[in-house]
N, C-alpha and C. Protein backbone atom coordinates (compact mmCIF):
# COMPACT_ATOMS: atom_id res chain seq x y z
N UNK A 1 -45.46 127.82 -189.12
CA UNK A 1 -46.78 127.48 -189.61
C UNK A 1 -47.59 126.90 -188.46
N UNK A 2 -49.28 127.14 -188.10
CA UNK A 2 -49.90 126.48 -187.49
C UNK A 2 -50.72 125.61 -188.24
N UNK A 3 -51.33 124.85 -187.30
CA UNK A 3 -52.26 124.27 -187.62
C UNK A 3 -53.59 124.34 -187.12
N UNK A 4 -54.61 123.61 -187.47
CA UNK A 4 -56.30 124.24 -186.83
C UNK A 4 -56.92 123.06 -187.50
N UNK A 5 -57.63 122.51 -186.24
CA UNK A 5 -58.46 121.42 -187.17
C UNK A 5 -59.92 122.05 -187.23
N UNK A 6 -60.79 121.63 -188.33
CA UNK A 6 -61.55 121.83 -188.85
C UNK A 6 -62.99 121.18 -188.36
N UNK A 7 -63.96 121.74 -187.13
CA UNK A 7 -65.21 120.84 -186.15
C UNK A 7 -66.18 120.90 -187.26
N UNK A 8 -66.89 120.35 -186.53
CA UNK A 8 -68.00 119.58 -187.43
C UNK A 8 -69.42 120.83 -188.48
N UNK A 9 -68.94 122.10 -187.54
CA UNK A 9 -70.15 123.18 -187.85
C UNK A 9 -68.83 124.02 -188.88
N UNK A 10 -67.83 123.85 -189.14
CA UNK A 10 -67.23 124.47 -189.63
C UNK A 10 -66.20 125.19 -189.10
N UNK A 11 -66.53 125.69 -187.40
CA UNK A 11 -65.18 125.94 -186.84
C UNK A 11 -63.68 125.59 -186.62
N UNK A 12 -62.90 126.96 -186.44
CA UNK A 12 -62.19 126.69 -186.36
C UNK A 12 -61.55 127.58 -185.14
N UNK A 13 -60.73 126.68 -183.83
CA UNK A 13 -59.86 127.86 -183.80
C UNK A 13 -58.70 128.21 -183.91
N UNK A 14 -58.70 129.91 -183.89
CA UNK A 14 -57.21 130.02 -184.23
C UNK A 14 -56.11 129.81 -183.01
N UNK A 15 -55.15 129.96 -183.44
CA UNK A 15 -54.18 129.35 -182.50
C UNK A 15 -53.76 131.11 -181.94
N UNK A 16 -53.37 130.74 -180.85
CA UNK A 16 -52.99 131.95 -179.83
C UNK A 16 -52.01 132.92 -180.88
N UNK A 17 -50.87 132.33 -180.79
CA UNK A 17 -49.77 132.51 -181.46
C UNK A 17 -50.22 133.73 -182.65
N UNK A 18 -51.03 133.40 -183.62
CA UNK A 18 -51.92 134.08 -184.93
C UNK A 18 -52.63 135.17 -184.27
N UNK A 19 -53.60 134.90 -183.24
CA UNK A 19 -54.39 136.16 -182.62
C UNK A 19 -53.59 137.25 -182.29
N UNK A 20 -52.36 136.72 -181.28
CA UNK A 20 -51.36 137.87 -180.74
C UNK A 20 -50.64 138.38 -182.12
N UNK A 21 -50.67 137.95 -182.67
CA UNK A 21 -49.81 138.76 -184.63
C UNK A 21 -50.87 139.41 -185.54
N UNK A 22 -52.32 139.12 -185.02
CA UNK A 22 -53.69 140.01 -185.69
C UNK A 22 -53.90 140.76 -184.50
N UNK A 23 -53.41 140.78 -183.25
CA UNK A 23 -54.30 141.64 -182.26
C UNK A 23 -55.58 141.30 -182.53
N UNK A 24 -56.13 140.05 -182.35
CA UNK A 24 -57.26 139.64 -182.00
C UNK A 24 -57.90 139.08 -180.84
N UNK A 25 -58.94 139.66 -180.68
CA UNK A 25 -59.61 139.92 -178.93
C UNK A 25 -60.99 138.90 -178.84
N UNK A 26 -61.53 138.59 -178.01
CA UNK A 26 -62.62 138.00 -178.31
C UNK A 26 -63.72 139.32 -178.77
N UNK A 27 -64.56 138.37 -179.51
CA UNK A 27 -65.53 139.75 -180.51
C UNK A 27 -64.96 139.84 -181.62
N UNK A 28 -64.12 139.82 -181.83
CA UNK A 28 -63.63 140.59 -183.04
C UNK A 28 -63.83 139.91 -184.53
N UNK A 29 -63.78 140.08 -185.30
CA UNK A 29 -64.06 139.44 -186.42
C UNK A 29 -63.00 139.75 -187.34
N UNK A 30 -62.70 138.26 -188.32
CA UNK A 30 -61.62 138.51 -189.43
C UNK A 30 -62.43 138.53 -190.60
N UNK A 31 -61.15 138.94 -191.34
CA UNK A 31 -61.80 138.81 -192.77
C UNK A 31 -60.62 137.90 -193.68
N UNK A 32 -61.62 137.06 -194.41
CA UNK A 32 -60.69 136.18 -195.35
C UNK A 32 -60.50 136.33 -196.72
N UNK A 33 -59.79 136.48 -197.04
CA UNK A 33 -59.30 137.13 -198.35
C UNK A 33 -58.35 136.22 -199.61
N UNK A 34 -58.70 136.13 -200.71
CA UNK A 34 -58.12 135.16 -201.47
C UNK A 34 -57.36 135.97 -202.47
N UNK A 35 -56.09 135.48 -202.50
CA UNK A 35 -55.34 136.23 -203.34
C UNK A 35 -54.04 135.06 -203.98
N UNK A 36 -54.18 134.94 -205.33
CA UNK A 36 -53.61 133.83 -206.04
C UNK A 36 -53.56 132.26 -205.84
N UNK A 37 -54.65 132.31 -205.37
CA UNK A 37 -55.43 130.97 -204.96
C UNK A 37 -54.92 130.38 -203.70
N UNK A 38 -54.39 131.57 -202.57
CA UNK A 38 -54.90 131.41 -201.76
C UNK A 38 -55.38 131.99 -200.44
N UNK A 39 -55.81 131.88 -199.20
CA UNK A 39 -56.86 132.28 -198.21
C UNK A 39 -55.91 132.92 -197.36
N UNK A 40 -56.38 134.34 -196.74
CA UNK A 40 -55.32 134.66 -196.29
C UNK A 40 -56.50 135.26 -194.73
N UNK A 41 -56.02 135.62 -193.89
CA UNK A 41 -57.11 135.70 -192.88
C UNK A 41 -56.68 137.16 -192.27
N UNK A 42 -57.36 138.13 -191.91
CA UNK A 42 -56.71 139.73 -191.51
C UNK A 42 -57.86 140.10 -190.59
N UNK A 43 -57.25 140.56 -189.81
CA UNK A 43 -58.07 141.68 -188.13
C UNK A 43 -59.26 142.55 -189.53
N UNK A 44 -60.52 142.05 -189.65
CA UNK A 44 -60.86 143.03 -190.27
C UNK A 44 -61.17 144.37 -189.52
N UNK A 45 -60.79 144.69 -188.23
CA UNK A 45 -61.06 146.31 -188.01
C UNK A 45 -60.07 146.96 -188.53
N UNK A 46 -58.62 146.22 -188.90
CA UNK A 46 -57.19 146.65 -189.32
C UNK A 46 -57.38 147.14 -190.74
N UNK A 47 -58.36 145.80 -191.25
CA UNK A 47 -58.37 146.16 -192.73
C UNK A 47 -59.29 147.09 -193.22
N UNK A 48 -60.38 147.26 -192.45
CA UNK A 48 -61.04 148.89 -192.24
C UNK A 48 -59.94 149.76 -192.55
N UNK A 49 -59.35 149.63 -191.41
CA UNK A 49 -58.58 151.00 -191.25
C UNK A 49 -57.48 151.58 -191.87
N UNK A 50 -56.88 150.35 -192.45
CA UNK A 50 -55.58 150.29 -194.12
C UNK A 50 -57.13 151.27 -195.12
N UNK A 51 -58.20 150.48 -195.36
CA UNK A 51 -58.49 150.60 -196.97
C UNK A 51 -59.34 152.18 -196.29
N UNK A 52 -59.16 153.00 -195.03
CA UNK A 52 -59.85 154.42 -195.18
C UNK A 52 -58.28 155.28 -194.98
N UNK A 53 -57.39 154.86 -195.25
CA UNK A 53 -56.01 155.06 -194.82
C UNK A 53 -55.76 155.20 -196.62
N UNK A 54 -56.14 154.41 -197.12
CA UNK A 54 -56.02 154.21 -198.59
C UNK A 54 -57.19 155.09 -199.31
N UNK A 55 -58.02 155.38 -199.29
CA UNK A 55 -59.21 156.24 -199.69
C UNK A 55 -58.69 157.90 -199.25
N UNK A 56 -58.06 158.00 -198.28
CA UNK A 56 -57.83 159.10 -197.97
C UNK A 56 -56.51 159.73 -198.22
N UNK A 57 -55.44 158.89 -198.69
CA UNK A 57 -54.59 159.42 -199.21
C UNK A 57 -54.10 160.34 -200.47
N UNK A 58 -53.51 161.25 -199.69
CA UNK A 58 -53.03 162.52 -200.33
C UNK A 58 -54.45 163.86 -200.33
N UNK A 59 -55.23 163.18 -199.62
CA UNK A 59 -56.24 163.95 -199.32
C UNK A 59 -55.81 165.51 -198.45
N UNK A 60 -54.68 164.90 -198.02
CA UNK A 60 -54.35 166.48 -196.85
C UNK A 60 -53.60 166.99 -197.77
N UNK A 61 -52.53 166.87 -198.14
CA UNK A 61 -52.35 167.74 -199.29
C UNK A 61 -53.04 168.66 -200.56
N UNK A 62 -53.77 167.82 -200.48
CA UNK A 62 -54.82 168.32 -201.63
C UNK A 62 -55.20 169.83 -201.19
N UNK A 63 -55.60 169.45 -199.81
CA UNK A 63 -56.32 170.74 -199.37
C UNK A 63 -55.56 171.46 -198.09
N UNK A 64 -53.90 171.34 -198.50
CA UNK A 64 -53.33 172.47 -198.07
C UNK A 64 -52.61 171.46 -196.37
N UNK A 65 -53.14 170.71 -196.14
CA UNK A 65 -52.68 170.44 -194.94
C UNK A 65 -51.43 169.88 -194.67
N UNK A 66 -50.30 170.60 -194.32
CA UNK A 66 -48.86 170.25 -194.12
C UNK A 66 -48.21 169.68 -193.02
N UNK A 67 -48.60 170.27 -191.63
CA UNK A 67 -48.25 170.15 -190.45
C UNK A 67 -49.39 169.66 -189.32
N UNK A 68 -48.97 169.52 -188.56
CA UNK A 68 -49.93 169.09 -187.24
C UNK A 68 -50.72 170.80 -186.89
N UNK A 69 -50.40 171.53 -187.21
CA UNK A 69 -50.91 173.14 -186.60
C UNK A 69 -51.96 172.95 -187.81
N UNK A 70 -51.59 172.95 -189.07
CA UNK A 70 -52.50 173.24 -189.92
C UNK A 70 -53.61 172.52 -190.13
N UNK A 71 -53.58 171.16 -189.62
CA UNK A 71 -54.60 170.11 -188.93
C UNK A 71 -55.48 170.52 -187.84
N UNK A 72 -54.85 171.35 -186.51
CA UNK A 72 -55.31 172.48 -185.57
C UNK A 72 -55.91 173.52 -186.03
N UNK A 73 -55.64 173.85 -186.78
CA UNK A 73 -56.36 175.14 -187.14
C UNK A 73 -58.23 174.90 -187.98
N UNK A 74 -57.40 173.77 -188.87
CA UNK A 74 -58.64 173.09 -189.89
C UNK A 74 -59.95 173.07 -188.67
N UNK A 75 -59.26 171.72 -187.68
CA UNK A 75 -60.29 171.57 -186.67
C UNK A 75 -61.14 172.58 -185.92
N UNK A 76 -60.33 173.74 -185.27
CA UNK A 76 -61.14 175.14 -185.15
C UNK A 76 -61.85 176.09 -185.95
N UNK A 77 -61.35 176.26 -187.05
CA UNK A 77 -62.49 176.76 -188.00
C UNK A 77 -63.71 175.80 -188.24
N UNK A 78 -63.59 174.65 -188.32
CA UNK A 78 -64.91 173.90 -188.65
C UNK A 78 -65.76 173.87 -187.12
N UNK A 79 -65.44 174.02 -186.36
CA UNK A 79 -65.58 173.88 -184.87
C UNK A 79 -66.45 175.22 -184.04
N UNK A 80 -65.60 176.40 -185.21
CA UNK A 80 -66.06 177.94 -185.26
C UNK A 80 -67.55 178.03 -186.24
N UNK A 81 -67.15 177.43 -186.87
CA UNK A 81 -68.75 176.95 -188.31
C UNK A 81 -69.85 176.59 -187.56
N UNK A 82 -69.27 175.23 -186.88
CA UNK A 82 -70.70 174.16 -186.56
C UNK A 82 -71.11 175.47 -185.66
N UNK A 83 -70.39 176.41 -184.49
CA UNK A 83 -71.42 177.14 -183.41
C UNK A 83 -71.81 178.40 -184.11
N UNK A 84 -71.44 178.85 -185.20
CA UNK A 84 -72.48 179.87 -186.01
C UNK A 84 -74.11 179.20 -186.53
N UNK A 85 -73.78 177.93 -187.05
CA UNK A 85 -74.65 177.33 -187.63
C UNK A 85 -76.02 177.43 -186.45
N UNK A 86 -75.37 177.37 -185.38
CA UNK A 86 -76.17 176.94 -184.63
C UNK A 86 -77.31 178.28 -184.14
């Protein structure tokens, strides 16, 4: 467990230890999240990237995509599209 004291504007910082286990960089921003009363703190670019990880699941299946080739191929036909379009 760490600890973090609490400055006068509301800051806080986090302790090294926590950043290196969020991969947190300067810039970066968390997100705090409450779940059964209580605060839980997450890399929000991570949690971006879980909840489009989660939105998109079973999405390749849906539409046929099995393998890494068939992912290759997807990409060249749409790739073949955009320069007709053009």
């Amino acid at each position: 467990m760490e600890i973090a004291k609490v400055m006068a504007k509301g800051q806080v910082t986090i302790p090294m230890s926590v950043r290196k286990k969020l991969n947190l960089k300067e810039g970066d921003k968390v997100a705090f999240i409450e779940k059964d009363g209580v605060i839980l703190i997450a890399n929000s670019t991570m949690m971006a990237l879980l909840q489009v990880q989660d939105a998109f699941e079973g999405e390749a299946k849906r539409i046929g995509l099995e393998s890494e080739e068939d992912v290759v191929a997807l990409v060249k036909e749409v790739r073949r599209e955009m320069r007709e379009d053009k």
